[in-house]
C-alpha atoms as a PDB file:
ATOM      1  CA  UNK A   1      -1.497 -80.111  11.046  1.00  0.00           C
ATOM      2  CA  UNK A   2      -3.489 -78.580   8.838  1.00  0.00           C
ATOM      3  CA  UNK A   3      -2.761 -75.108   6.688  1.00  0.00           C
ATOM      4  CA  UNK A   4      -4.792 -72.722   8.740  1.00  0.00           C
ATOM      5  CA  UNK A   5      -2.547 -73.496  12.189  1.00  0.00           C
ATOM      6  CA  UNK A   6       0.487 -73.578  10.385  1.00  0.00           C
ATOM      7  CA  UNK A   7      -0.359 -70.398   9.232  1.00  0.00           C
ATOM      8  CA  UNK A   8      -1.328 -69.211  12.711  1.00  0.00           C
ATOM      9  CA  UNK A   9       1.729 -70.682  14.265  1.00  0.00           C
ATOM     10  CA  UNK A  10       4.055 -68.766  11.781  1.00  0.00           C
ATOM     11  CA  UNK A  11       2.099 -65.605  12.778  1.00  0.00           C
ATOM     12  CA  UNK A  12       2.390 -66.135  16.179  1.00  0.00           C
ATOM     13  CA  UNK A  13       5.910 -66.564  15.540  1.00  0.00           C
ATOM     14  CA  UNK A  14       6.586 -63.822  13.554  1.00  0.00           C
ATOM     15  CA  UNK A  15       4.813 -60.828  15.860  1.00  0.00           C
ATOM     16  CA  UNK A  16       6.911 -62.879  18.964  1.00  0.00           C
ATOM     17  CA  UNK A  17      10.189 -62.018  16.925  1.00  0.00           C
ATOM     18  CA  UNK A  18       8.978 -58.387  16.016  1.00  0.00           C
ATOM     19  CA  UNK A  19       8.164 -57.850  19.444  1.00  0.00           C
ATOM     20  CA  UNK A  20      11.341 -59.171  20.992  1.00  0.00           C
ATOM     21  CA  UNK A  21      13.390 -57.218  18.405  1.00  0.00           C
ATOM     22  CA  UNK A  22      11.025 -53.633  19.196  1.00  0.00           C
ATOM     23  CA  UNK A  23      11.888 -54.141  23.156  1.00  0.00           C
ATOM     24  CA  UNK A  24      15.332 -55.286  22.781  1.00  0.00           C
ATOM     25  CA  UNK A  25      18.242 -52.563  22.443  1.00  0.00           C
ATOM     26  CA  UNK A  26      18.607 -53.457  18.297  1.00  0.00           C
ATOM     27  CA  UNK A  27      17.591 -50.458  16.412  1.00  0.00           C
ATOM     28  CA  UNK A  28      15.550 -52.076  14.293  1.00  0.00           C
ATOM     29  CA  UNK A  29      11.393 -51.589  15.179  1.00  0.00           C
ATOM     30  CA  UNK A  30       9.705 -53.907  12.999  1.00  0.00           C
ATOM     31  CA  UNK A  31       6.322 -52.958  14.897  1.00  0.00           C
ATOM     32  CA  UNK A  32       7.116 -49.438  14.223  1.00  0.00           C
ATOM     33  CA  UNK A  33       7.675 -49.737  10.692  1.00  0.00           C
ATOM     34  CA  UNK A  34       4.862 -51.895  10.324  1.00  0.00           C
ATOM     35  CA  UNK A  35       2.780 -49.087  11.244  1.00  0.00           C
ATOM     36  CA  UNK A  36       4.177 -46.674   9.016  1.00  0.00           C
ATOM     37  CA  UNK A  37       3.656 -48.592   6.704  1.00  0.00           C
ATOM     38  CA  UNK A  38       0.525 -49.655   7.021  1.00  0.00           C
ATOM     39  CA  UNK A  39      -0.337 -45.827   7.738  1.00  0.00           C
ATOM     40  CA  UNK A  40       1.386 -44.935   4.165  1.00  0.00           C
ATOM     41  CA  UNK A  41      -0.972 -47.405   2.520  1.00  0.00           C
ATOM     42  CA  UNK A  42      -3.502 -46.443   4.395  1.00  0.00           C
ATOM     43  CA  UNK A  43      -3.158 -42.240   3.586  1.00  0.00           C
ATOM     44  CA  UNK A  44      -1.882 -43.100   0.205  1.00  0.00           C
ATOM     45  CA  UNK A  45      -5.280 -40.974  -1.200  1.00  0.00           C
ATOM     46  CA  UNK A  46      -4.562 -38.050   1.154  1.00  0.00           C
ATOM     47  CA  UNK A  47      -0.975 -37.592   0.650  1.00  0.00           C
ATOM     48  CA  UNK A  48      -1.727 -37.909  -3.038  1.00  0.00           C
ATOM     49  CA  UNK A  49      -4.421 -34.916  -2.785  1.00  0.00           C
ATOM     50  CA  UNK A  50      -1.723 -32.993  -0.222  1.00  0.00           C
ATOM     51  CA  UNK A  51       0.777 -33.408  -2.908  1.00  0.00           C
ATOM     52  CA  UNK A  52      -1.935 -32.016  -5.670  1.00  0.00           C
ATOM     53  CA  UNK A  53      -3.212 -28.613  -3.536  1.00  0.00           C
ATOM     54  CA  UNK A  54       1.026 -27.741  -2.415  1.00  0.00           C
ATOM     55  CA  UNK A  55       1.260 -27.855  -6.416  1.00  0.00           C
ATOM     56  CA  UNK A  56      -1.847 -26.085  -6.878  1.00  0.00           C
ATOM     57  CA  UNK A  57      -0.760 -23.702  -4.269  1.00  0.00           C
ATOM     58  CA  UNK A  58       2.429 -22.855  -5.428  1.00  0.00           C
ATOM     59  CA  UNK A  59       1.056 -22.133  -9.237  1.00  0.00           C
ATOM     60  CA  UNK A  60      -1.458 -19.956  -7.194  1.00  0.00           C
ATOM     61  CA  UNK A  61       1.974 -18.196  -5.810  1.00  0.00           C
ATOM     62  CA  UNK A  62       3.653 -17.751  -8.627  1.00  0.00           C
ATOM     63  CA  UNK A  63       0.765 -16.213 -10.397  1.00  0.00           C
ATOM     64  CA  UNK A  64      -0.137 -13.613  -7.713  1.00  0.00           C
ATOM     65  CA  UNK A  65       3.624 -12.791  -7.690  1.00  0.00           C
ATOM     66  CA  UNK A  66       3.329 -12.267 -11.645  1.00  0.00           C
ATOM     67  CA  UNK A  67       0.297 -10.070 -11.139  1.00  0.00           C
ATOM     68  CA  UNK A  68       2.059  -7.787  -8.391  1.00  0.00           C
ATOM     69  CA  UNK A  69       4.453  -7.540 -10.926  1.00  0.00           C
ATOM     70  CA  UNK A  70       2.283  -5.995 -13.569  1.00  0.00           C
ATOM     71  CA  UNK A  71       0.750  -4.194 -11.104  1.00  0.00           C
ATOM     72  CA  UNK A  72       3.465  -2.520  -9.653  1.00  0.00           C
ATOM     73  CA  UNK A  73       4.645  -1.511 -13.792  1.00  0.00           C
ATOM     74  CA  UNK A  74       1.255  -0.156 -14.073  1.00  0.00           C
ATOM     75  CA  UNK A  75       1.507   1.789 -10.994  1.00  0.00           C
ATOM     76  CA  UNK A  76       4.754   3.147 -12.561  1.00  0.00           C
ATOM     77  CA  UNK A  77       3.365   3.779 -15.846  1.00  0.00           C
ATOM     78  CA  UNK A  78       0.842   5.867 -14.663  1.00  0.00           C
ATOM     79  CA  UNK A  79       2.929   7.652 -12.522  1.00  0.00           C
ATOM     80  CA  UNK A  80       5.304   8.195 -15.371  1.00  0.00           C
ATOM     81  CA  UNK A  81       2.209   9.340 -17.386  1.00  0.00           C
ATOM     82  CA  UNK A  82       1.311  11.737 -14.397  1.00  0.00           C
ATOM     83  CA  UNK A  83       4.602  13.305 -14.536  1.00  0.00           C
ATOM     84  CA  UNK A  84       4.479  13.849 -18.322  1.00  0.00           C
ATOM     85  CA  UNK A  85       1.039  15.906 -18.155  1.00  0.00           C
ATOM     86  CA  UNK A  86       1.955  17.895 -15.643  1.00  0.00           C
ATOM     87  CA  UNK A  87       5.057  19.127 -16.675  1.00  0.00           C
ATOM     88  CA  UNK A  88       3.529  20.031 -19.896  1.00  0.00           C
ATOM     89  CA  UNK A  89       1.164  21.966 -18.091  1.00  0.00           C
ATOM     90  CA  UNK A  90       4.166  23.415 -15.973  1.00  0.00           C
ATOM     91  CA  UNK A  91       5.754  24.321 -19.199  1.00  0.00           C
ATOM     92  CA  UNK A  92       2.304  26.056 -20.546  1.00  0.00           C
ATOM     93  CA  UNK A  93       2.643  28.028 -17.781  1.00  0.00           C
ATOM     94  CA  UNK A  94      -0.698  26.412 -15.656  1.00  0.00           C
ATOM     95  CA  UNK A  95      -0.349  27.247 -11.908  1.00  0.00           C
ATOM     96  CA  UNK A  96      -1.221  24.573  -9.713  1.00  0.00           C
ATOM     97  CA  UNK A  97      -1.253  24.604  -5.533  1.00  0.00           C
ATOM     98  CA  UNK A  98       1.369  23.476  -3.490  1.00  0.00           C
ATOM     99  CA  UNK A  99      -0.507  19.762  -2.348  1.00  0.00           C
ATOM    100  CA  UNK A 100      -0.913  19.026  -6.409  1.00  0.00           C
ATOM    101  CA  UNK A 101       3.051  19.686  -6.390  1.00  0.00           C
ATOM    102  CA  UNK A 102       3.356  17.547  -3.534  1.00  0.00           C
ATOM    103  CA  UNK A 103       1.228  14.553  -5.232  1.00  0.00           C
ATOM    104  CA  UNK A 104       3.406  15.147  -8.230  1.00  0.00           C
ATOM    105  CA  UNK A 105       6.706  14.996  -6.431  1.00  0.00           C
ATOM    106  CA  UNK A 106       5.573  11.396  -4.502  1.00  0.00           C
ATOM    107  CA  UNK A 107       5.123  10.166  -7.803  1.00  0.00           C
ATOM    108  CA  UNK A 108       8.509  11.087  -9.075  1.00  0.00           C
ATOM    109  CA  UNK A 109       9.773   9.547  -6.051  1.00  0.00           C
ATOM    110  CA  UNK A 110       7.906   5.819  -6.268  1.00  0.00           C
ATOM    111  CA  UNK A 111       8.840   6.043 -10.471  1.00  0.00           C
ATOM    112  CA  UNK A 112      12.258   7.175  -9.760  1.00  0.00           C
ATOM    113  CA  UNK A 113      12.249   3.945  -7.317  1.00  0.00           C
ATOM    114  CA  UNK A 114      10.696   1.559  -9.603  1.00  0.00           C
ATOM    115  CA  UNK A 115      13.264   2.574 -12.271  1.00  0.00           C
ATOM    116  CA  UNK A 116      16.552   1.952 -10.124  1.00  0.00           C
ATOM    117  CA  UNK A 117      14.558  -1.475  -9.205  1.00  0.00           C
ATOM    118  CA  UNK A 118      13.556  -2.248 -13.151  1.00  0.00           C
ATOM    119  CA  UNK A 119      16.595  -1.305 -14.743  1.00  0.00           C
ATOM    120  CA  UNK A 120      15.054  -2.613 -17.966  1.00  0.00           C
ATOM    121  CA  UNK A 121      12.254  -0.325 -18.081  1.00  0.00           C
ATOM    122  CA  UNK A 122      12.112   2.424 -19.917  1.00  0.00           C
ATOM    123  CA  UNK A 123      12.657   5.627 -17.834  1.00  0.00           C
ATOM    124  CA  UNK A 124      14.430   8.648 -19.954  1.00  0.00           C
ATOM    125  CA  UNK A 125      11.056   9.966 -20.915  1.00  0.00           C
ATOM    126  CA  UNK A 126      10.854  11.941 -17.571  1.00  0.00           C
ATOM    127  CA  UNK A 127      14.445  12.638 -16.737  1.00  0.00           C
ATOM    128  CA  UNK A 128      14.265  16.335 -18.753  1.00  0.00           C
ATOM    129  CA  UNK A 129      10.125  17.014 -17.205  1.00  0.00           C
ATOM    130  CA  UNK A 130      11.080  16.250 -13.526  1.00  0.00           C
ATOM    131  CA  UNK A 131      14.062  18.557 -13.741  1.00  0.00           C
ATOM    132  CA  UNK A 132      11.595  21.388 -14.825  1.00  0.00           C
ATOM    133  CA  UNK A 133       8.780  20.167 -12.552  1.00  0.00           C
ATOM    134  CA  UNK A 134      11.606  20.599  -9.405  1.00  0.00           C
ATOM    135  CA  UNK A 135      12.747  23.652 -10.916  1.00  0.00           C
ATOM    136  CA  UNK A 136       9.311  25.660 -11.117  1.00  0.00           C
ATOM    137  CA  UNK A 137       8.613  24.139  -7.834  1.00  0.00           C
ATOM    138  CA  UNK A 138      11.395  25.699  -6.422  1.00  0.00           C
ATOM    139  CA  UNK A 139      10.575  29.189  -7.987  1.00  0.00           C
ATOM    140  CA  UNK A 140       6.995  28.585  -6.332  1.00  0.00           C
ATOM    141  CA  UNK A 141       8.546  27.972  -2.984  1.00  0.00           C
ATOM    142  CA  UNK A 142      10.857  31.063  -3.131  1.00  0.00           C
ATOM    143  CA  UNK A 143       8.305  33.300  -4.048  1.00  0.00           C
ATOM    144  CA  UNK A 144       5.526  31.400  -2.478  1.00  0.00           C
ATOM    145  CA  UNK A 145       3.761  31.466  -5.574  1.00  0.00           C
ATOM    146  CA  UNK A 146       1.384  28.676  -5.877  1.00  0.00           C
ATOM    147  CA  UNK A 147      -2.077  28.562  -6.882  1.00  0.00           C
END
């Protein structure tokens, strides 16, 4: 015998026993695993790349969370900053209509929320101005006085 049908005699052999063990009631499925594994080595590349873009993608998520972040401070800021110039044109006695109240009072709300939700940012710099904006607001309501 030479090496090339002992070769093909062992192979015959071998996928006889993997097929007798893959119909028989032993859990073990050599045929099955053989193709796993052959479709591991196979995909290697495209796994590897799958494995690449889910990191990619999850930097990608982490940054967009950072930036609604900021953007959400800014969004507070400026409201904070609205607040501040309007209650020093409340206090210089500047009338202003009932809507430009309104917008004023929203943004007292979403800062006021922001603040309870950031309790590291700094929010005393309104506390005293919103009490005054509420106040004259008030006053304008009682005596429907509004520009």
């Amino acid at each position: 015998m030479d090496i090339g049908t002992i070769a093909a005699s062992g192979l015959l052999g071998i996928s006889g026993l993997m097929t007798v063990l893959e119909v028989s009631k032993i859990e073990i499925n050599p045929w099955s695993t053989l193709a796993k594994w052959i479709g591991s080595a196979l995909n290697k590349g495209v796994m590897d790349k799958l494995e690449e873009q889910g990191k990619a993608l999850e930097a990608v998520k982490a940054s967009t969370e950072d930036l609604y972040e900021k953007l959400d401070q800014k969004d507070a800021e400026d409201a904070r900053n609205h607040i501040l110039r309007f209650g020093d044109e409340v206090k210089n006695k500047v009338r202003h209509s009932q809507e430009y109240f309104n917008q004023i009072l929203d943004d007292i709300t979403k800062y006021e929320k922001y603040c309870r939700e950031h309790p590291d940012f700094k929010n005393e710099r309104t506390a005293a101005t919103e009490a005054i904006i509420k106040e004259v607001y008030q006053k304008c309501i009682r005596e429907n006085d509004f520009l």
